[in-house]
N, C-alpha and C. Protein backbone atom coordinates (compact mmCIF):
# COMPACT_ATOMS: atom_id res chain seq x y z
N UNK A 1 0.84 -1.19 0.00
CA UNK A 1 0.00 0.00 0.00
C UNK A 1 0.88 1.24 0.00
N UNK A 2 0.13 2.21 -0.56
CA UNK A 2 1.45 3.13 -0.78
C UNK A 2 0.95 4.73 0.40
N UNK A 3 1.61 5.15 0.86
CA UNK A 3 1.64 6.04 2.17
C UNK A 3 0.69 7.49 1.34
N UNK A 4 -0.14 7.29 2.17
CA UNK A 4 -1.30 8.76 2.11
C UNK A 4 -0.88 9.38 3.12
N UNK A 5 0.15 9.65 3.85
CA UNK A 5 0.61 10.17 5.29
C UNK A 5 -0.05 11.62 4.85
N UNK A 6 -0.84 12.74 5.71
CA UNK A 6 -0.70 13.86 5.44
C UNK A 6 -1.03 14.63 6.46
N UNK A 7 -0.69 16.20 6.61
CA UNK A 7 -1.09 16.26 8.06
C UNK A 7 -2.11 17.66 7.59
N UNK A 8 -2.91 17.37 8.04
CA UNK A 8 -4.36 17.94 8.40
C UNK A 8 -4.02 19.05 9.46
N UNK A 9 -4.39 20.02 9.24
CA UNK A 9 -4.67 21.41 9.85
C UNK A 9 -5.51 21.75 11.00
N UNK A 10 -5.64 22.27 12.13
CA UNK A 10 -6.55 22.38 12.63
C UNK A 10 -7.55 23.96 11.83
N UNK A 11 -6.81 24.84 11.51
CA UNK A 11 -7.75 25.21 10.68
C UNK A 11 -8.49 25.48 8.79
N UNK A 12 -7.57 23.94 8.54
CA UNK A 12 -7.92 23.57 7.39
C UNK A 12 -9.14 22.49 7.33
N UNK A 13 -9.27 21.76 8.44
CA UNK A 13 -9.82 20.76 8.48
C UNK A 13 -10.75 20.30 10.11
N UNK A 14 -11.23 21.40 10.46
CA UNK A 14 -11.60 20.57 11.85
C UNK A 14 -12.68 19.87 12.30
N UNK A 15 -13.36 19.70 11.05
CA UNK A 15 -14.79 18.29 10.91
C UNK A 15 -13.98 16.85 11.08
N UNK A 16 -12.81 16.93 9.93
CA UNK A 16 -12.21 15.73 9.59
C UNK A 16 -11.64 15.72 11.20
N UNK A 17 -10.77 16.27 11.91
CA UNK A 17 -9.83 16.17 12.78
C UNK A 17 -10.96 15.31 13.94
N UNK A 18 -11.93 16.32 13.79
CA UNK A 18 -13.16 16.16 14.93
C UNK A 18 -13.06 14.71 15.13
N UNK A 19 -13.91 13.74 14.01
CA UNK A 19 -14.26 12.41 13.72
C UNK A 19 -12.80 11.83 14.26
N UNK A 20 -11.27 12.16 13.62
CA UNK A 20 -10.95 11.29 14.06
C UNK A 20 -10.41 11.18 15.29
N UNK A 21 -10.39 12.65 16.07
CA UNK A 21 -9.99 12.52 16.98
C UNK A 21 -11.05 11.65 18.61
N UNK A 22 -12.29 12.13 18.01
CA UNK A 22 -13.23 11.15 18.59
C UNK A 22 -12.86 9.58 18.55
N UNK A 23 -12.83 9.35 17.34
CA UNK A 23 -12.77 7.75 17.33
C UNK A 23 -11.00 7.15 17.93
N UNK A 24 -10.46 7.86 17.94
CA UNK A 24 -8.77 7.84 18.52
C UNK A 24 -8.37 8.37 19.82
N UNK A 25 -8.68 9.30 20.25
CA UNK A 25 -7.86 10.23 21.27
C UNK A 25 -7.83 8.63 22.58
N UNK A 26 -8.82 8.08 22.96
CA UNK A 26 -8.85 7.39 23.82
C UNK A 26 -7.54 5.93 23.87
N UNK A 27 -7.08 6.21 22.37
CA UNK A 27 -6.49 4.89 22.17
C UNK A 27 -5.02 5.62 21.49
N UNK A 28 -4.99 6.43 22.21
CA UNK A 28 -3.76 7.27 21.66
C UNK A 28 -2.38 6.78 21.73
N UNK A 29 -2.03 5.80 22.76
CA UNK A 29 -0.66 4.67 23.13
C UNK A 29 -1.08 3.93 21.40
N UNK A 30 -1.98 3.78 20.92
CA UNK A 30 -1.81 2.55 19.85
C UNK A 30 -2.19 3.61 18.27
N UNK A 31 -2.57 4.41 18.82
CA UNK A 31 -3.36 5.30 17.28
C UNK A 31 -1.77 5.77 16.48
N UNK A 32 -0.45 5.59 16.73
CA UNK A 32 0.56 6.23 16.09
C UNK A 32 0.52 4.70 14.81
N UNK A 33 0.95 3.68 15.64
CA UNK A 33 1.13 2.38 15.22
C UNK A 33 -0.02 2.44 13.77
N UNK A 34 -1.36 2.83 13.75
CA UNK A 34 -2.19 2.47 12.60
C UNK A 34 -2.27 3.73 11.67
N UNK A 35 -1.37 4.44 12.04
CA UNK A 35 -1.56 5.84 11.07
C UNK A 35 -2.35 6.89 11.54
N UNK A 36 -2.51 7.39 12.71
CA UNK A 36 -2.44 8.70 13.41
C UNK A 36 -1.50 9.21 14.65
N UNK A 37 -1.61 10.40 13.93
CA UNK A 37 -0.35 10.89 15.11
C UNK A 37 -0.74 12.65 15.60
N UNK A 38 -1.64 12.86 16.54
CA UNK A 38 -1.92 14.23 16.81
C UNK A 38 -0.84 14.84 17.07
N UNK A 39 -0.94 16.28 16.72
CA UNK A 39 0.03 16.95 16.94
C UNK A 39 -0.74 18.58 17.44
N UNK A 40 0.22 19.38 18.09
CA UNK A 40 -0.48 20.40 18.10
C UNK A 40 -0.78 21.10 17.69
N UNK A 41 -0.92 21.31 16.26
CA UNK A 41 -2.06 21.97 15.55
C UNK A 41 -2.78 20.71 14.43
N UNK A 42 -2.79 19.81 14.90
CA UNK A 42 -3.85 19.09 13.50
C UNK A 42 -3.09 17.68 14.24
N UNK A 43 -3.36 16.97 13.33
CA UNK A 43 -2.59 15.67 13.15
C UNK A 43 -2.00 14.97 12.19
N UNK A 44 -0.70 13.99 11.83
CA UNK A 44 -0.61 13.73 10.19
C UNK A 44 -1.41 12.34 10.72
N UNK A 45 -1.91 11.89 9.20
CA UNK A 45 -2.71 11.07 9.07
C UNK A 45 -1.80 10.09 8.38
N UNK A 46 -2.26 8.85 8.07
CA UNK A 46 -2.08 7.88 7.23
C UNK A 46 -3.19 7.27 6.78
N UNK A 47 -4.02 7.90 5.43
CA UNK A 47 -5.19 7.49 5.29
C UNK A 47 -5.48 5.73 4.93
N UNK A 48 -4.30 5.19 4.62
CA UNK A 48 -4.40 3.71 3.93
C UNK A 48 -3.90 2.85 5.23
N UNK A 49 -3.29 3.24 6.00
CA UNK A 49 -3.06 2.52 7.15
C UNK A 49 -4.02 2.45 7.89
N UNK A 50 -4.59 3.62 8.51
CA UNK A 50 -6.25 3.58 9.25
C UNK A 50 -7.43 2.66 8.78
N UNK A 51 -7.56 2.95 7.00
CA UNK A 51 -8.41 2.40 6.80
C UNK A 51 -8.06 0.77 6.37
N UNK A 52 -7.17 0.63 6.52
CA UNK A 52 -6.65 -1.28 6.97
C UNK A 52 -6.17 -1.47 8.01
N UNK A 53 -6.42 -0.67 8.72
CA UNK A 53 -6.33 -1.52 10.43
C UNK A 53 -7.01 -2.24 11.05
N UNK A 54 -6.40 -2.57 12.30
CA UNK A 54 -7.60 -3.17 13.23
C UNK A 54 -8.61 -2.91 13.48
N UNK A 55 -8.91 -1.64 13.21
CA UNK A 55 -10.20 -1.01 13.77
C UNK A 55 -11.67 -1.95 13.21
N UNK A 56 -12.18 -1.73 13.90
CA UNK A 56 -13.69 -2.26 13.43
C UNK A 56 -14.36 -1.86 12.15
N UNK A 57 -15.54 -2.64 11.59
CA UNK A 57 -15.85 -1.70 10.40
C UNK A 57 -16.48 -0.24 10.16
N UNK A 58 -17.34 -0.39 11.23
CA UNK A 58 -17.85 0.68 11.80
C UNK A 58 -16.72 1.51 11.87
N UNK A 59 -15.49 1.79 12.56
CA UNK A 59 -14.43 2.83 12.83
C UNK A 59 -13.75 2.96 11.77
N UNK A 60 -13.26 1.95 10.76
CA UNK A 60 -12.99 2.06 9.85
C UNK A 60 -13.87 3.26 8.14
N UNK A 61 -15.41 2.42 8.52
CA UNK A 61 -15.89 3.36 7.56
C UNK A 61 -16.52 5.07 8.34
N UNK A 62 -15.85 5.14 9.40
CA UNK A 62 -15.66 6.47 10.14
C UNK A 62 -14.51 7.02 9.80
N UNK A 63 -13.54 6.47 9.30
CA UNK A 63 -12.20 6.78 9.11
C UNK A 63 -12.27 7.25 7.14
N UNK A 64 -12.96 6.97 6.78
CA UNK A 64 -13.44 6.84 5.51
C UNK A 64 -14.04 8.18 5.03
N UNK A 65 -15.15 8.43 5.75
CA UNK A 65 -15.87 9.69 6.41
C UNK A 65 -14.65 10.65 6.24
N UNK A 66 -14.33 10.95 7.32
CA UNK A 66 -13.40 11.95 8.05
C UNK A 66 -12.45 11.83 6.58
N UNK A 67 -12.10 10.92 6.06
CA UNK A 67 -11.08 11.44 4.66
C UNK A 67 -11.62 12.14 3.47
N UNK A 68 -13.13 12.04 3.24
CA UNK A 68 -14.16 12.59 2.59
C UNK A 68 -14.51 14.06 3.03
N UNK A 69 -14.47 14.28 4.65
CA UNK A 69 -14.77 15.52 4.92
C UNK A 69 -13.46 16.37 5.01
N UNK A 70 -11.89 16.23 4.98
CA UNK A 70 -10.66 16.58 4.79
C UNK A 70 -10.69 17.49 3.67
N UNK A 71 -10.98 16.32 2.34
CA UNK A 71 -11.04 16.66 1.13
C UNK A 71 -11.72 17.83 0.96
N UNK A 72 -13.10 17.54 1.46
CA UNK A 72 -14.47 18.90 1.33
C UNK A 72 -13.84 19.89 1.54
N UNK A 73 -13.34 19.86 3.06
CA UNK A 73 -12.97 21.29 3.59
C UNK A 73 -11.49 21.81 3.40
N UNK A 74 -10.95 21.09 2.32
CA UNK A 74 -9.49 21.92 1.58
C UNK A 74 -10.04 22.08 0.62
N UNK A 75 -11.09 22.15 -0.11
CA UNK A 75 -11.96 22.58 -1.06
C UNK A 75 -13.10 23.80 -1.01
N UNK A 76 -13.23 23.96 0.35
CA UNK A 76 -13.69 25.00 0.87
C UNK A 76 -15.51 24.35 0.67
N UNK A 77 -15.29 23.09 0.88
CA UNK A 77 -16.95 22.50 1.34
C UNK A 77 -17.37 22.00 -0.17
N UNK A 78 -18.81 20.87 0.81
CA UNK A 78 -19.28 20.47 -0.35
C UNK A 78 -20.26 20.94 -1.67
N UNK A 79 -20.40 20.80 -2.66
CA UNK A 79 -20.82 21.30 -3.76
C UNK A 79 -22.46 21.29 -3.44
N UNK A 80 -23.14 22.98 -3.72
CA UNK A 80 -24.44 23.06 -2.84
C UNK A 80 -25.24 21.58 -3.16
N UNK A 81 -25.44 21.52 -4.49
CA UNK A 81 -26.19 20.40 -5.28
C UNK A 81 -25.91 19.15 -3.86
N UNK A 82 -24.74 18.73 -3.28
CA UNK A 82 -24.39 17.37 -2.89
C UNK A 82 -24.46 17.82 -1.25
N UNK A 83 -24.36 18.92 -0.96
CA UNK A 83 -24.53 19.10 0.89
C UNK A 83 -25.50 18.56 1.20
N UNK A 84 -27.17 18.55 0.87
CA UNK A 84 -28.29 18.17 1.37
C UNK A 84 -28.20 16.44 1.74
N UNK A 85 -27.91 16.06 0.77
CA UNK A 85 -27.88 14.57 0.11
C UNK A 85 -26.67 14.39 1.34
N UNK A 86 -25.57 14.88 1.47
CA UNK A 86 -24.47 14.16 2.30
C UNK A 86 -24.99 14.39 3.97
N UNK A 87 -25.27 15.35 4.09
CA UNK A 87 -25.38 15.21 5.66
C UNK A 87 -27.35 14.35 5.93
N UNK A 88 -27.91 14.46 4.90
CA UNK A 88 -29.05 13.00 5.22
C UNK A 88 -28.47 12.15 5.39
N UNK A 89 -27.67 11.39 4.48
CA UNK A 89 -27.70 10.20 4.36
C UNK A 89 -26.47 9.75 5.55
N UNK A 90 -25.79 10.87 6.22
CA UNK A 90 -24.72 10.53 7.49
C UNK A 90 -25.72 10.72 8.39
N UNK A 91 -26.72 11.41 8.54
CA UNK A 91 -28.00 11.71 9.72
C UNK A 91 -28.59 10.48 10.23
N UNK A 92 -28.64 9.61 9.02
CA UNK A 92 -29.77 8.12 8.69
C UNK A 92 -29.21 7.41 9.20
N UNK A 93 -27.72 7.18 9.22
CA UNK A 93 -27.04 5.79 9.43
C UNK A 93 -26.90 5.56 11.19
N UNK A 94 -27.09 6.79 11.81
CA UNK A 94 -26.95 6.41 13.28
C UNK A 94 -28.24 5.34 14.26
């Protein structure tokens, strides 16, 4: 697999950071090992390591998420047409 390492901003990105710091901060002794590494302003990521880790599928397709909302918001958000449609269908799944 080839290294997506990148490090995320806290104010480039703090939806994405949000998710993963939720699903990580608690497991922070092991979160370097699968491709996160907080730092103090953001964190670098390893998007291909996270999303083939141990993690569950559930955390995994949370990890999935959060690389989708990265993207959005170094883009400066999602396209009006696709905002409605994206935050339903993340509303539904809980």
């Amino acid at each position: 697999m080839d290294s997506t390492r990148e490090h995320l901003h806290l104010d480039d990105c703090p939806q994405a950071l949000s998710v993963l710091s939720t699903l990580l901060a608690h497991r922070a002794d092991r979160a370097v090992e699968i491709g996160y590494e907080a730092t103090e302003h953001g964190a670098w990521v390893d998007w291909n390591a996270l999303e083939h880790s141990w993690l569950s599928t559930t955390e995994r397709a949370a990890v999935v998420v959060a690389h989708g909302l990265a993207m959005a918001e170094r883009q400066g958000g999602w396209a009006p047409q696709l905002h409605q449609a994206i935050v339903t269908a993340v509303t539904r799944t809980d």
